[in-house]
Protein backbone atom coordinates (compact mmCIF):
# COMPACT_ATOMS: atom_id res chain seq x y z
CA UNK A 1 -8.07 -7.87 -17.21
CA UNK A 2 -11.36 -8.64 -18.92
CA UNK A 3 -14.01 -6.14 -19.04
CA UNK A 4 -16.13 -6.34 -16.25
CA UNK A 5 -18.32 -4.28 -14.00
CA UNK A 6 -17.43 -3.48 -10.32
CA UNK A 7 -19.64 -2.89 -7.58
CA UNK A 8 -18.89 0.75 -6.84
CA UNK A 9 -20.85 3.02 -8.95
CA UNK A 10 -18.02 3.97 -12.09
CA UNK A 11 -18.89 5.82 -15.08
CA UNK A 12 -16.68 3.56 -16.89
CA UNK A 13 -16.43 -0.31 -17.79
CA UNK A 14 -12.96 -1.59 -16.62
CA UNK A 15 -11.10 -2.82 -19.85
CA UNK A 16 -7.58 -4.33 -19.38
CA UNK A 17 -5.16 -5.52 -22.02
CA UNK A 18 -2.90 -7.58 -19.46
CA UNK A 19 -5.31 -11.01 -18.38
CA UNK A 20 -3.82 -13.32 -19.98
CA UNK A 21 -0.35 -12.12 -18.73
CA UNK A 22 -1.74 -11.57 -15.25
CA UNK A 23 -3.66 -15.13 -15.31
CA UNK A 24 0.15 -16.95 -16.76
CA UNK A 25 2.22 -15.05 -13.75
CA UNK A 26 -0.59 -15.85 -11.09
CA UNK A 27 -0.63 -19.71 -12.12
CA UNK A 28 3.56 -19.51 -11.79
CA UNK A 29 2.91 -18.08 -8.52
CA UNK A 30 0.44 -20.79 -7.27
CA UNK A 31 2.60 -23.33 -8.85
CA UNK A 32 5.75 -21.81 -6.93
CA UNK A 33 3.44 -21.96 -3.33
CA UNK A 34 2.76 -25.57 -3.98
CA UNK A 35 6.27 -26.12 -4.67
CA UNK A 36 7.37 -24.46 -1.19
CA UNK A 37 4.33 -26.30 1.15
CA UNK A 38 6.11 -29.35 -0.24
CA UNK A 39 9.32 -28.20 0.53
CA UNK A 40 7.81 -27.59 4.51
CA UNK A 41 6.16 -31.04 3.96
CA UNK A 42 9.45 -32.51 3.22
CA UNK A 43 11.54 -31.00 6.29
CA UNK A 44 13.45 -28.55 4.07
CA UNK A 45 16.17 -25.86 5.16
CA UNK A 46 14.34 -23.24 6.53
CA UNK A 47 16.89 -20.96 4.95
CA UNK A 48 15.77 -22.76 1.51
CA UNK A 49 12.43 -22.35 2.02
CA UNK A 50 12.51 -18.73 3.05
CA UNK A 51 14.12 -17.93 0.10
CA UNK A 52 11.60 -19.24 -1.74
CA UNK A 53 8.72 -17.52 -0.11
CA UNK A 54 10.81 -14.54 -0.79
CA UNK A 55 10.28 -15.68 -4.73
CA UNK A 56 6.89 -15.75 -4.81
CA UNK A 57 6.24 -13.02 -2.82
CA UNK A 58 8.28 -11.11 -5.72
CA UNK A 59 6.31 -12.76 -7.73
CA UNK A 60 3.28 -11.59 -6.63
CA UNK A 61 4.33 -7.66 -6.17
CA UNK A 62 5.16 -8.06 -9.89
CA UNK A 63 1.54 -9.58 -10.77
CA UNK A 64 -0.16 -6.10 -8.44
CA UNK A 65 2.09 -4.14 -10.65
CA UNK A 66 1.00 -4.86 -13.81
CA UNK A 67 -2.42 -5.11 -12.66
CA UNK A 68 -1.62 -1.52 -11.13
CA UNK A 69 -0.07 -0.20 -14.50
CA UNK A 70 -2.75 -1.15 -16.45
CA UNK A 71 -5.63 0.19 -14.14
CA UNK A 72 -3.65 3.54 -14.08
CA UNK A 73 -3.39 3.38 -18.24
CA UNK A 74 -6.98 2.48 -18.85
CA UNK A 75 -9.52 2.98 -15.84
CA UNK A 76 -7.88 5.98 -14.13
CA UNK A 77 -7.22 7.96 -17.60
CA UNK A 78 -11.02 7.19 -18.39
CA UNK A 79 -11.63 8.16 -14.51
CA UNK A 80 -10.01 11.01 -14.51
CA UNK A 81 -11.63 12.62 -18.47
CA UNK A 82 -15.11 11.90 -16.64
CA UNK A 83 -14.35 13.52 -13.43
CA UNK A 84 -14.95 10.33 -11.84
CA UNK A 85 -13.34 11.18 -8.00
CA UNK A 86 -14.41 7.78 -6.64
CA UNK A 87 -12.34 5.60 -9.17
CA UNK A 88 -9.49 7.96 -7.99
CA UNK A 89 -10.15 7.15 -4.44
CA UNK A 90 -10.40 4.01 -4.51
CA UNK A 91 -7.31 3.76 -6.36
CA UNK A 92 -5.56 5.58 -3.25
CA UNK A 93 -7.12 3.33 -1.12
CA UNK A 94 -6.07 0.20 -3.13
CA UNK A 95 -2.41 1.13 -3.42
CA UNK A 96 -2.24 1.79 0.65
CA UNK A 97 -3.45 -1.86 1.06
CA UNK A 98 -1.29 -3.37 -1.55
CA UNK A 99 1.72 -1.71 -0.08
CA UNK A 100 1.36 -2.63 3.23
């Protein structure tokens, strides 16, 4: 992701190598969604369209876990050389949500 600033009070500025890669899988994804509501729109299978939901929610664990590997390899490392417990924390608290 692009460097940016986040609301919680880091030591660090959050520099990610993986945008553009993030950005092409997340526009797939949305692409895939529109794809399915069609597929409702038209009376599909539901079988058919389940299976497809089941692609794009694949889709987007894959997107979290890239954005996830590359928060670990840049922000935490930083985080974690500058004693910075919140950016750990909130890392905790981020993975609980996004495996819910």
């Amino acid at each position: 992701m692009e460097e940016q600033k986040h609301p919680h009070e880091h030591q660090h500025i959050h520099a990610h190598e993986q945008t553009q890669a993030v950005l092409n899988r997340m526009s797939r994804a949305i692409g895939h969604m529109e794809a399915v509501k069609r597929m409702v729109e038209d009376g599909r299978d539901c079988s058919e369209v389940l299976v497809q939901i089941a692609a794009v929610r694949s889709a987007i664990n894959n997107i979290g876990k890239i954005i996830l590997e590359d928060h670990i390899s840049h922000c935490i490392v930083d985080a974690v050389e500058n004693g910075d417990q919140q950016a750990l924390d909130d890392l905790k608290n981020a993975i609980g949500q996004f495996v819910k």
